[in-house]
C-alpha atoms as a PDB file:
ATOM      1  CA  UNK A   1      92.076  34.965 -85.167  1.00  0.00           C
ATOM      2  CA  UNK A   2      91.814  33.919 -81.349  1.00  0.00           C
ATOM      3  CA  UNK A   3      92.458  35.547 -78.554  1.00  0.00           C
ATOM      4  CA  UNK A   4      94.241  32.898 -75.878  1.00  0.00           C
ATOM      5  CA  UNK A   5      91.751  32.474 -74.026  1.00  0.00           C
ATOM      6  CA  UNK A   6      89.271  31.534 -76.717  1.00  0.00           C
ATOM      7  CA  UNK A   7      92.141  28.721 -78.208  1.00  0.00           C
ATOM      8  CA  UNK A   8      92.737  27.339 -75.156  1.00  0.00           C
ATOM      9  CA  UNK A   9      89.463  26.844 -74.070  1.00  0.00           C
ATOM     10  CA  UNK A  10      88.057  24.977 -77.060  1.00  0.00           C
ATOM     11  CA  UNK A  11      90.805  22.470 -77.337  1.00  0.00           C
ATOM     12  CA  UNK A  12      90.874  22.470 -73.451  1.00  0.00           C
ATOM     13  CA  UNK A  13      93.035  19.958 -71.730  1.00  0.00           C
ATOM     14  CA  UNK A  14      93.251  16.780 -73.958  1.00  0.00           C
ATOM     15  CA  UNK A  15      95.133  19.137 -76.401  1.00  0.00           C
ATOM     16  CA  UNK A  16      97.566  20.400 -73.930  1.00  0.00           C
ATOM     17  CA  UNK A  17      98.628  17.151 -72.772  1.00  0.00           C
ATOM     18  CA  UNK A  18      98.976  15.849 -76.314  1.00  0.00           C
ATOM     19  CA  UNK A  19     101.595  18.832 -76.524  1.00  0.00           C
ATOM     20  CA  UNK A  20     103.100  18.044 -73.703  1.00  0.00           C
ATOM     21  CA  UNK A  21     103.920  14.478 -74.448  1.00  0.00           C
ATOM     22  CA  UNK A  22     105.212  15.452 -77.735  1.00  0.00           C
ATOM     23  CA  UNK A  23     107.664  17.845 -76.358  1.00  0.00           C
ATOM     24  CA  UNK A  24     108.779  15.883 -73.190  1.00  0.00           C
ATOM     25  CA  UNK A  25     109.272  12.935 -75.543  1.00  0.00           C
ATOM     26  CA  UNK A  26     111.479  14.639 -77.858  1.00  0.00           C
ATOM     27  CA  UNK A  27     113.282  16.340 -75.531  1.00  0.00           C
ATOM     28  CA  UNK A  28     114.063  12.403 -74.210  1.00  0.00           C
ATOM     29  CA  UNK A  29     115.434  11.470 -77.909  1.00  0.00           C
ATOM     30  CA  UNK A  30     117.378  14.596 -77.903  1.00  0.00           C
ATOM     31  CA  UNK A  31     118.959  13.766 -74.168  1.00  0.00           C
ATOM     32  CA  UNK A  32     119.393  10.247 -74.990  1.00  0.00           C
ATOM     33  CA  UNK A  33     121.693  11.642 -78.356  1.00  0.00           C
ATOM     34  CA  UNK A  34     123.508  14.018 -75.923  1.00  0.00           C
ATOM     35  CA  UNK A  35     124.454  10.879 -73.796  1.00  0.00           C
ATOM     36  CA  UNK A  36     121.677  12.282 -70.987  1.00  0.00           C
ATOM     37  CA  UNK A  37     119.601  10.613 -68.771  1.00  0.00           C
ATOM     38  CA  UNK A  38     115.932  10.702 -70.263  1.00  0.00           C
ATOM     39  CA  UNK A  39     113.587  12.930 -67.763  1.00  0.00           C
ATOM     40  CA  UNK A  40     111.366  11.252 -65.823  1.00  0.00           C
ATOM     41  CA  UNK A  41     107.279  11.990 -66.016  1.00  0.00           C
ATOM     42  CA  UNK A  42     108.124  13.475 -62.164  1.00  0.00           C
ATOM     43  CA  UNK A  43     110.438  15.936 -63.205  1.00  0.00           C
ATOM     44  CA  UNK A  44     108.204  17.307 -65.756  1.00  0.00           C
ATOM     45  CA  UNK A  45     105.674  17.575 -63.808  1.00  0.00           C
ATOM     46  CA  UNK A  46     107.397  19.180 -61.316  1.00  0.00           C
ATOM     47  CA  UNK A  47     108.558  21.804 -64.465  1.00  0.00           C
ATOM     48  CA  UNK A  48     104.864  22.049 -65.309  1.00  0.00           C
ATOM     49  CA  UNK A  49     104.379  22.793 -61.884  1.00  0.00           C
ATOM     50  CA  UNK A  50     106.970  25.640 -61.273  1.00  0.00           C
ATOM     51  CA  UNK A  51     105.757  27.584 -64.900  1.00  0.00           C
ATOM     52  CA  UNK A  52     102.105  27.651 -63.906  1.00  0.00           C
ATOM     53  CA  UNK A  53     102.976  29.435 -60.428  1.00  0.00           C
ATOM     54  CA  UNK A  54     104.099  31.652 -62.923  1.00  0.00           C
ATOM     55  CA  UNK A  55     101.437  32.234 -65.146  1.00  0.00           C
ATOM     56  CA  UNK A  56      98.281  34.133 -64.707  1.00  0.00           C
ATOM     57  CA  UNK A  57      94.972  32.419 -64.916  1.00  0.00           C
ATOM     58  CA  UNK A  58      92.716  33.038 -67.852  1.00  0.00           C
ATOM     59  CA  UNK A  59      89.852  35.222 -66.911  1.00  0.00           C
ATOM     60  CA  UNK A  60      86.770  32.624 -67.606  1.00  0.00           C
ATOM     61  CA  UNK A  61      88.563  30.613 -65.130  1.00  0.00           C
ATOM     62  CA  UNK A  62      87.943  33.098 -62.224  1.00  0.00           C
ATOM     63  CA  UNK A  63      84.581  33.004 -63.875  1.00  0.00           C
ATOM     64  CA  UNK A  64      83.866  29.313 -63.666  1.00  0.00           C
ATOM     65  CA  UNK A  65      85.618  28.350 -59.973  1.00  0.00           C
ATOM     66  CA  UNK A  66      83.224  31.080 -58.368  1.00  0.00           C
END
């Protein structure tokens, strides 16, 4: 098994943004059946942006920055 940071790092950020299309997409069909407006790629990343100020950064990264 792998610890997060070893997951993470292998599939690095390719793999991340694949997720993250998948699930704002979705989320889209699933407003759009709710009669919502869809989100727009601004608002999620302005989501993205307001989770990772809460998130700690993975050690290597302190590692690789300095």
């Amino acid at each position: 098994m792998s610890t997060r940071d070893e997951l993470y790092r292998a599939f690095g950020p390719v793999f991340i943004e694949a997720i993250v299309r998948i699930v704002f997409s979705e989320i889209n069909i699933l407003r759009n059946r709710a009669g919502l407006e869809p989100r727009t790629v601004q608002q999620g990343i302005d989501a993205i942006e307001n989770q990772l100020r809460q998130l700690s950064k993975y050690q290597w990264m302190d590692k690789e920055n300095g």
